[in-house]
N, C-alpha and C. Protein backbone atom coordinates (compact mmCIF):
# COMPACT_ATOMS: atom_id res chain seq x y z
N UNK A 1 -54.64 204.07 225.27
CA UNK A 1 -53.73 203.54 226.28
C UNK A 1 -52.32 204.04 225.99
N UNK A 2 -51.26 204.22 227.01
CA UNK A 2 -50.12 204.85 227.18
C UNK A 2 -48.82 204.05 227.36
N UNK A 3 -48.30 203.66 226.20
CA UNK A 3 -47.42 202.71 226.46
C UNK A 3 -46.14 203.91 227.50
N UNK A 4 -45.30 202.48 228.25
CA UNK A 4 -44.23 203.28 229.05
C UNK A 4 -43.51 204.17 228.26
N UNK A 5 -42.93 203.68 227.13
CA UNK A 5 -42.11 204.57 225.86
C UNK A 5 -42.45 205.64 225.31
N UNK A 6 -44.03 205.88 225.43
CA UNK A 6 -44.79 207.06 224.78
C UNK A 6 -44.30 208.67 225.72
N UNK A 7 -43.81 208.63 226.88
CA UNK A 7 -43.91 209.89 227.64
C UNK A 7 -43.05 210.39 228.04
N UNK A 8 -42.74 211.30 227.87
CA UNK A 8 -41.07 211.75 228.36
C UNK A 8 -40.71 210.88 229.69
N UNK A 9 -39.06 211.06 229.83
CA UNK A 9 -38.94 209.80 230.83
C UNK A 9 -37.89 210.99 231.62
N UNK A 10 -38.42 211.31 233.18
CA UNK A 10 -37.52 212.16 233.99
C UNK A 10 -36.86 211.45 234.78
N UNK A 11 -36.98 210.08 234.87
CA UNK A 11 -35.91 209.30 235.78
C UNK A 11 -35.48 208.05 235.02
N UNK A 12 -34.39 207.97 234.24
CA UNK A 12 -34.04 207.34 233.39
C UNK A 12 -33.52 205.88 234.23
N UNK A 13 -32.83 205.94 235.50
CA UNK A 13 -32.19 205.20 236.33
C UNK A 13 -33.16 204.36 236.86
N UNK A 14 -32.33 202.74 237.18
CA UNK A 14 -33.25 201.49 237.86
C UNK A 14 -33.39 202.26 239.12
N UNK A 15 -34.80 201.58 239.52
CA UNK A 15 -34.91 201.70 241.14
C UNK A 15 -33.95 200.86 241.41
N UNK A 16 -33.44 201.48 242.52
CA UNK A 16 -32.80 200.65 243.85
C UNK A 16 -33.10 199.57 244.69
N UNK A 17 -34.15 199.75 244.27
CA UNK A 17 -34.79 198.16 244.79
C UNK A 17 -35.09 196.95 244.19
N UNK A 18 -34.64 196.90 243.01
CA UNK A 18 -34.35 195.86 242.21
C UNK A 18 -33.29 194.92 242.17
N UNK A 19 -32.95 193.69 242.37
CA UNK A 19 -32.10 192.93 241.88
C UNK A 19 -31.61 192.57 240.13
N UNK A 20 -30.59 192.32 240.20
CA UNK A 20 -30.30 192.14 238.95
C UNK A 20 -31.17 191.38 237.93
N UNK A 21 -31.80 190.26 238.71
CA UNK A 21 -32.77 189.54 237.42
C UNK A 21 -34.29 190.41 237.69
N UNK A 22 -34.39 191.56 237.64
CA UNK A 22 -35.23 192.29 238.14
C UNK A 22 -36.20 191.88 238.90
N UNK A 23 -36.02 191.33 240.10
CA UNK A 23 -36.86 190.75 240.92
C UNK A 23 -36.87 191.81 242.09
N UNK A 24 -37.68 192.05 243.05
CA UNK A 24 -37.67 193.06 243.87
C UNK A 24 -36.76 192.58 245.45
N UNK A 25 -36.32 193.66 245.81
CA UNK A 25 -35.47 193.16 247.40
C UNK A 25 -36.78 192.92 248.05
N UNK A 26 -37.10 191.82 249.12
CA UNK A 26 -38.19 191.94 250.09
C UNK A 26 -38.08 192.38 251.72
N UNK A 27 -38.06 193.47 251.75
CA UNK A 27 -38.05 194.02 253.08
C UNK A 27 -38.95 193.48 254.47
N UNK A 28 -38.23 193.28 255.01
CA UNK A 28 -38.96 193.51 256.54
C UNK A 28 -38.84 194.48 257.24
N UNK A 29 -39.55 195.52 258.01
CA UNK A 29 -39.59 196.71 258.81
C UNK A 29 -40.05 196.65 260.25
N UNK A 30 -39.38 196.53 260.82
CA UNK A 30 -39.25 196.31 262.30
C UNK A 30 -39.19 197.05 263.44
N UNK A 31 -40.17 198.32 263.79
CA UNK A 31 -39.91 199.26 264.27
C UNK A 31 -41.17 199.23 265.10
N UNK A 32 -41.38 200.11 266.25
CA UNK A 32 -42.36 200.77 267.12
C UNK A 32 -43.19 202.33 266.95
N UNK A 33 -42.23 202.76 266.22
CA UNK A 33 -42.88 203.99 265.73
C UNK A 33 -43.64 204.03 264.67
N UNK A 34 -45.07 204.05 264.19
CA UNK A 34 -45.71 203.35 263.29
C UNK A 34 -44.85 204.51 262.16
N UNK A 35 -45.05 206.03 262.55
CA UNK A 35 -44.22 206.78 261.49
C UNK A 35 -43.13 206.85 261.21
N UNK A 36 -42.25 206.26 261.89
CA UNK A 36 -40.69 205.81 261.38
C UNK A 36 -41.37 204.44 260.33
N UNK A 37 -41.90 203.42 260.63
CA UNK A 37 -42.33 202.36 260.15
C UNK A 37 -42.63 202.76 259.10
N UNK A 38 -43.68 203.78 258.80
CA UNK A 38 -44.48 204.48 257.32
C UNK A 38 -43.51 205.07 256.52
N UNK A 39 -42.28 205.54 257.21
CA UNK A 39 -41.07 206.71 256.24
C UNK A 39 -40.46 205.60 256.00
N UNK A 40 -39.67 204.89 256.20
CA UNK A 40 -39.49 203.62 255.59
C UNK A 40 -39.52 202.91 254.58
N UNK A 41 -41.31 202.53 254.94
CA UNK A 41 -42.36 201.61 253.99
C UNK A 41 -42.31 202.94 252.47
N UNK A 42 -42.44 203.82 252.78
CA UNK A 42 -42.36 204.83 251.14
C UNK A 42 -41.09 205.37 250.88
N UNK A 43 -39.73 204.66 251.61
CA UNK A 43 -38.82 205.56 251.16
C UNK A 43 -38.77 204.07 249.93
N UNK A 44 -38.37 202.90 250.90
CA UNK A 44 -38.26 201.43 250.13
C UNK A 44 -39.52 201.34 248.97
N UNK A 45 -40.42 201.85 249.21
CA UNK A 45 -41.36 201.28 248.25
C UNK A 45 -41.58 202.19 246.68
N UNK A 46 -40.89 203.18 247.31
CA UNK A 46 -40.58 204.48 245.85
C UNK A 46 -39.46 204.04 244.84
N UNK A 47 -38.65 203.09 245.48
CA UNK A 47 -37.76 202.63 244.69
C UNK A 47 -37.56 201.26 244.75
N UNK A 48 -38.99 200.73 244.50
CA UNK A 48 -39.20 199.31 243.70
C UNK A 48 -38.84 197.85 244.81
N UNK A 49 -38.41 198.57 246.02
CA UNK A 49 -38.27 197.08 246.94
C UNK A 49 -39.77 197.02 247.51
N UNK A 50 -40.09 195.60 247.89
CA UNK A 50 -40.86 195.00 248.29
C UNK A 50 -41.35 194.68 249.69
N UNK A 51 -41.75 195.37 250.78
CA UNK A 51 -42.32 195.58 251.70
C UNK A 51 -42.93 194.34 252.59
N UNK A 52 -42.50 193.12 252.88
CA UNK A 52 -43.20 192.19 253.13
C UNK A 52 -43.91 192.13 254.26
N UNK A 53 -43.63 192.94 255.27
CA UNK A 53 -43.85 193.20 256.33
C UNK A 53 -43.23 193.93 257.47
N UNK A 54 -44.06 194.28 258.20
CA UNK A 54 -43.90 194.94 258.88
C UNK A 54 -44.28 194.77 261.25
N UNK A 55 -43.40 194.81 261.78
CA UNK A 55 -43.64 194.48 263.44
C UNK A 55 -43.12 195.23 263.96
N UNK A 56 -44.15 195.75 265.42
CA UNK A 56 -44.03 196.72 266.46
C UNK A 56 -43.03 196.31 267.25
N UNK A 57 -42.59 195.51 267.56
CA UNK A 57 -41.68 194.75 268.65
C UNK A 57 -40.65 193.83 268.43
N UNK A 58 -39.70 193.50 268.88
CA UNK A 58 -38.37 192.27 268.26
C UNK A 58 -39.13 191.04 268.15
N UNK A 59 -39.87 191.03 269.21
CA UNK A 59 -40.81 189.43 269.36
C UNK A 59 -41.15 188.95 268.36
N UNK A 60 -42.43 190.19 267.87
CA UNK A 60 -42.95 190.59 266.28
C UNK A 60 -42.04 190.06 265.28
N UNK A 61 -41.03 190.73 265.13
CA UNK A 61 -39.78 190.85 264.33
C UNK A 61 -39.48 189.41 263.82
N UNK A 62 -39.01 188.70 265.41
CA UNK A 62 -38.48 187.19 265.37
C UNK A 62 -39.75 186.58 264.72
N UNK A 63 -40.92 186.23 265.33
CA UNK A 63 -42.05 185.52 264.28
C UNK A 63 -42.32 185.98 262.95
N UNK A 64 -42.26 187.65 262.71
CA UNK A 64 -42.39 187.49 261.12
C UNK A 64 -41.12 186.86 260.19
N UNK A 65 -39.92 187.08 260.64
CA UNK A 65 -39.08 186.57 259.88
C UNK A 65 -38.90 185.09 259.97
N UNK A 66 -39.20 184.06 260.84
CA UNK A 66 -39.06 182.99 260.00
C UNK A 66 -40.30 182.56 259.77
N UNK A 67 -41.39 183.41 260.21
CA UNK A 67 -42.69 182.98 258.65
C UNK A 67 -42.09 183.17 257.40
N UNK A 68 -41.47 183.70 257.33
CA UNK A 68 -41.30 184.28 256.00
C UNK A 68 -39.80 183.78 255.15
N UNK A 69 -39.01 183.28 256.20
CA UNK A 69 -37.83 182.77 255.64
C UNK A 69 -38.18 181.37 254.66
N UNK A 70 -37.43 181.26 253.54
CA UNK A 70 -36.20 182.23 253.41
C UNK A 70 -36.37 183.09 252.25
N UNK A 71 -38.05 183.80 252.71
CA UNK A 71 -38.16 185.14 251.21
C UNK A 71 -38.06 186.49 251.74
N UNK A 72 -37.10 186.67 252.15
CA UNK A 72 -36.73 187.94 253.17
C UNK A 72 -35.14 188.39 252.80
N UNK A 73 -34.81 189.39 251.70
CA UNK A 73 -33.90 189.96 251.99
C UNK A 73 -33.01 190.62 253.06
N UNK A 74 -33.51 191.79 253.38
CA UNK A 74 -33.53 192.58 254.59
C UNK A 74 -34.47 192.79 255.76
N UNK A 75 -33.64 193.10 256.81
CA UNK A 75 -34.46 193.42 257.95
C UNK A 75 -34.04 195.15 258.43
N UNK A 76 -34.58 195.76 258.59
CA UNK A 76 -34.55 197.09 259.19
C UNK A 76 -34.96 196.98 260.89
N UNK A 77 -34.09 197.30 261.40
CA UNK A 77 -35.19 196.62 263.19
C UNK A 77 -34.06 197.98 264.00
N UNK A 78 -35.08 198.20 264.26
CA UNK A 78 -35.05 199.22 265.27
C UNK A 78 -34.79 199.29 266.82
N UNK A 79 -33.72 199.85 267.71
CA UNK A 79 -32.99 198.96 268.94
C UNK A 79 -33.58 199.39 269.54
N UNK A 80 -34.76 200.44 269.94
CA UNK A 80 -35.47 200.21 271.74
C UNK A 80 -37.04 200.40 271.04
N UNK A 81 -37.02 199.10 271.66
CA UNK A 81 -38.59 198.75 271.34
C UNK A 81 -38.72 198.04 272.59
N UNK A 82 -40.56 197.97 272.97
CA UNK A 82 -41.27 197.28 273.59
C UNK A 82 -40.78 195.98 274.13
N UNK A 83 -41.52 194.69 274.57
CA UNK A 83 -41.40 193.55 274.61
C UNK A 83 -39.46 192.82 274.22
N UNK A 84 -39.55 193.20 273.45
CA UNK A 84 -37.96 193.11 272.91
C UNK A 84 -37.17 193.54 272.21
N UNK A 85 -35.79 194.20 273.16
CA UNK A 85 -35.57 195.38 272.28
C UNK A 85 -35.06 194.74 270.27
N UNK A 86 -34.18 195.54 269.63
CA UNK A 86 -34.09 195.49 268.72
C UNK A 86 -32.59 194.26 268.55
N UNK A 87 -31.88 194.51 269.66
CA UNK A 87 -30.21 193.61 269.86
C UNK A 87 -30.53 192.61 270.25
N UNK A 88 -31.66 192.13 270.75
CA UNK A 88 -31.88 190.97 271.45
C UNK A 88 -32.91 190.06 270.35
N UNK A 89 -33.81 190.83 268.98
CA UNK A 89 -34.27 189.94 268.11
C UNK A 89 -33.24 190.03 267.28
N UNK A 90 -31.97 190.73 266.75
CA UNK A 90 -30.78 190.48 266.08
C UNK A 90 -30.07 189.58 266.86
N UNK A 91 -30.04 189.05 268.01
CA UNK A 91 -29.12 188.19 268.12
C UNK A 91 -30.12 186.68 268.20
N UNK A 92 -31.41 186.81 267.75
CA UNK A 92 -32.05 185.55 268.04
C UNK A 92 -32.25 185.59 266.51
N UNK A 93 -32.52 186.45 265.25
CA UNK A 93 -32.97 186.23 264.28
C UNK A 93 -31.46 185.35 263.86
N UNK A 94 -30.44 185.59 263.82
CA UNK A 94 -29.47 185.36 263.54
C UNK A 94 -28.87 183.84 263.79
N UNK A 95 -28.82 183.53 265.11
CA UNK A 95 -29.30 181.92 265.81
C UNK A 95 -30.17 181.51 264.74
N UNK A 96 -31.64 181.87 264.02
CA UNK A 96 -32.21 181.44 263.30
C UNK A 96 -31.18 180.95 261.60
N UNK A 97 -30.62 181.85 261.45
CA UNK A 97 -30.43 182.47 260.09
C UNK A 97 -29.20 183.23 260.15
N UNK A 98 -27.85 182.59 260.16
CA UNK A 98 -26.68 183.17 260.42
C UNK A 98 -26.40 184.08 259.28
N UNK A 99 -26.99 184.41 258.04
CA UNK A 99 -26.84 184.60 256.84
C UNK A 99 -27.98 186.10 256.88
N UNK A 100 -28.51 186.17 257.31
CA UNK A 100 -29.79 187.19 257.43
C UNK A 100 -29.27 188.61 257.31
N UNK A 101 -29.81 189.80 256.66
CA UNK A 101 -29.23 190.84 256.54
C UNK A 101 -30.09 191.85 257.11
N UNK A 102 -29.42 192.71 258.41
CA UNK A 102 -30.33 193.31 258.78
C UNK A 102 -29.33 194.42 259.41
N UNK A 103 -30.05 195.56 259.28
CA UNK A 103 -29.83 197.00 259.37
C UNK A 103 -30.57 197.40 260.73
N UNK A 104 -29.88 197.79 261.29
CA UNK A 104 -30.18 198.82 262.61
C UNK A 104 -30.79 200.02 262.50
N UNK A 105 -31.84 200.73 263.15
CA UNK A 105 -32.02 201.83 263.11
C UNK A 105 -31.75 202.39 264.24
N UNK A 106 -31.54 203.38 264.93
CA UNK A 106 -30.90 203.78 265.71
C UNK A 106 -31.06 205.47 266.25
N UNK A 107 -31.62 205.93 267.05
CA UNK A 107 -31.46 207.30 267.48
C UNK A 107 -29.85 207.76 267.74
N UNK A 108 -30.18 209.27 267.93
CA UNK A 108 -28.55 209.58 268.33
C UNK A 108 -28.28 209.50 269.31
N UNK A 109 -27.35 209.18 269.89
CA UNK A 109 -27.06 209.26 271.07
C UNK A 109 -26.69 207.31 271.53
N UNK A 110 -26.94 206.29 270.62
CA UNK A 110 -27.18 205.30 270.73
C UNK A 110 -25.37 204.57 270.04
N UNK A 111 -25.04 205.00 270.06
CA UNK A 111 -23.66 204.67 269.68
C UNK A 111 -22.87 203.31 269.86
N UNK A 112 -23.13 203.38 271.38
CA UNK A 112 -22.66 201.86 271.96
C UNK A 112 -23.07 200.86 271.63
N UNK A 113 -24.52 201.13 271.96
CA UNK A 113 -25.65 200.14 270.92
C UNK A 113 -25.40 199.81 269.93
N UNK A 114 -25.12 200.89 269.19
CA UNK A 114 -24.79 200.49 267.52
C UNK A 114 -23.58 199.57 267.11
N UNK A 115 -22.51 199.95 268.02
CA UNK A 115 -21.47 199.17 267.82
C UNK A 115 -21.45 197.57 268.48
N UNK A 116 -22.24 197.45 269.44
CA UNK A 116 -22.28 196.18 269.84
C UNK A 116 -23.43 195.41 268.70
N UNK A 117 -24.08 195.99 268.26
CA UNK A 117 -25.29 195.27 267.26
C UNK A 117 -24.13 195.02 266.44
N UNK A 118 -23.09 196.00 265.54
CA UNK A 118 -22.00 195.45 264.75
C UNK A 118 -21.58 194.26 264.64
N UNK A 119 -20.86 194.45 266.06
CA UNK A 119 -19.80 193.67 266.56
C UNK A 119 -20.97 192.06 266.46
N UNK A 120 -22.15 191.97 266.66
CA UNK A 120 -23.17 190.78 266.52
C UNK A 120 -23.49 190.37 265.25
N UNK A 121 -23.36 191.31 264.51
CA UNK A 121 -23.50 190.77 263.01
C UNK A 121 -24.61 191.83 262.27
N UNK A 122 -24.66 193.01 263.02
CA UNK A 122 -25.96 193.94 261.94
C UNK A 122 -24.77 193.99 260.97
N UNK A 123 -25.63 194.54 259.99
CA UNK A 123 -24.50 194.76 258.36
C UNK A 123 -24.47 196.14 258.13
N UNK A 124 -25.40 197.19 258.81
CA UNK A 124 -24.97 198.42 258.92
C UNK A 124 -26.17 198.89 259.83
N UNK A 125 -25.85 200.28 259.74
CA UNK A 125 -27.30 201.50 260.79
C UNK A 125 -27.85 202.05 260.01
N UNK A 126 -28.92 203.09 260.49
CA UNK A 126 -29.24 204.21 259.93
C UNK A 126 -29.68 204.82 261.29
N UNK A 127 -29.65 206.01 260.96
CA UNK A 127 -29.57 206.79 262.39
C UNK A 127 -30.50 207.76 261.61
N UNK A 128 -31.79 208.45 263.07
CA UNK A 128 -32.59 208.45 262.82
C UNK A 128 -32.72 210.46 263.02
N UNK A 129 -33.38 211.56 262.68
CA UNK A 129 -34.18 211.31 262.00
C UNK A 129 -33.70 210.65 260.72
N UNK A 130 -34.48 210.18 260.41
CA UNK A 130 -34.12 209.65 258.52
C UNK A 130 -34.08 210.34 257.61
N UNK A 131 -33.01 210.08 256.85
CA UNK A 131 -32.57 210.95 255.48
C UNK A 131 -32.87 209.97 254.38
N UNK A 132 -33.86 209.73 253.49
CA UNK A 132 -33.85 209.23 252.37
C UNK A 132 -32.80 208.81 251.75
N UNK A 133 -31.56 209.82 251.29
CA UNK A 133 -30.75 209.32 250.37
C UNK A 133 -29.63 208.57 251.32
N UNK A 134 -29.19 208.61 252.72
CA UNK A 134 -28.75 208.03 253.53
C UNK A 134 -29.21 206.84 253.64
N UNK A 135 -30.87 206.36 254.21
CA UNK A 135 -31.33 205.28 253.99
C UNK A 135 -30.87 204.62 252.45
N UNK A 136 -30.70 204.96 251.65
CA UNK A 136 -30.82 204.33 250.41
C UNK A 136 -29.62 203.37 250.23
N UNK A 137 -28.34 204.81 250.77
CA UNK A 137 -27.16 204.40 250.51
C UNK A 137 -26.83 203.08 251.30
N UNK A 138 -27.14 203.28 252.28
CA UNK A 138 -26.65 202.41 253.50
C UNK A 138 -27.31 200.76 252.86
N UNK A 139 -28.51 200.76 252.24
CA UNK A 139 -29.23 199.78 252.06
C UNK A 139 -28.49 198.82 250.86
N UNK A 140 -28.69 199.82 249.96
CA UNK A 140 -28.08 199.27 248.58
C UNK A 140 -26.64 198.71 248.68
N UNK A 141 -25.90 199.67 249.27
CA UNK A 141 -24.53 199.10 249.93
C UNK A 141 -24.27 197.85 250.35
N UNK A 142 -25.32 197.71 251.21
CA UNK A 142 -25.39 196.20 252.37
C UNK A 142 -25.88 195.02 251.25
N UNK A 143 -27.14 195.62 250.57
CA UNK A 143 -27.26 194.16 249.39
C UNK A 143 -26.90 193.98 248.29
N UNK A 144 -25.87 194.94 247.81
CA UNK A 144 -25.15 194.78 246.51
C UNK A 144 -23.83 194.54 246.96
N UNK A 145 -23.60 194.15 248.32
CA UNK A 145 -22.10 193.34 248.08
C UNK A 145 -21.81 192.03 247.76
């Protein structure tokens, strides 16, 4: 058997998805595109945050998060979706949970959008296609303040 200490070590640095008492961030992923949903689920899950779930629609979105409140760090929710877009379960998750931290995803061209989700209380974007180290930044930013 292979203890962790036994093998050379090429990434010396905490995941990013750790909290300080090393407990994991628990994500929610809130999107319509199952492969935006999947790039996501392995960008967060490569660096140690916790994946709790995942919904196609805001509707989705609004019922998984207060199943799940209050073990839900972040929300990632995505603004044109199905049944309900993404501004309209940010302004109802929020009514729920004035405290809730949730990130926009966003195509280009979506600007206005983005700034009115702001102006409602998202805590930042990510604009899409997705860049890994962009996603990261934007994330870690929002829950290490």
């Amino acid at each position: 058997m292979i203890a962790k200490n036994d093998g050379p070590t090429f990434n010396d640095k905490e995941p990013e998805g750790l909290k300080s008492d090393g407990t994991a961030y628990r994500v929610l992923i809130v999107d319509d595109s199952m492969f935006i949903a999947k790039q996501l689920g392995q960008i967060f899950t490569s660096e140690g945050f916790e994946v709790v779930g995942t919904a196609a629609d805001g509707a989705q979105g609004l019922e998984r998060y207060k199943e799940m409140y209050p073990n839900i760090d972040l929300v990632t929710m995505d603004i044109t979706m199905p049944v309900m877009d993404g501004v309209t379960a940010l302004e109802k998750i929020l009514e729920f949970d004035k405290n809730a931290v949730i990130i926009m995803v966003s195509a280009l061209g979506k600007e206005d959008v983005v700034k009115k989700s702001l102006l409602i209380g998202a805590k930042s974007y990510i604009v899409k296609p997705l860049d890994r180290k962009k996603v990261l930044e934007r994330v870690v930013s929002v829950l290490k303040r």
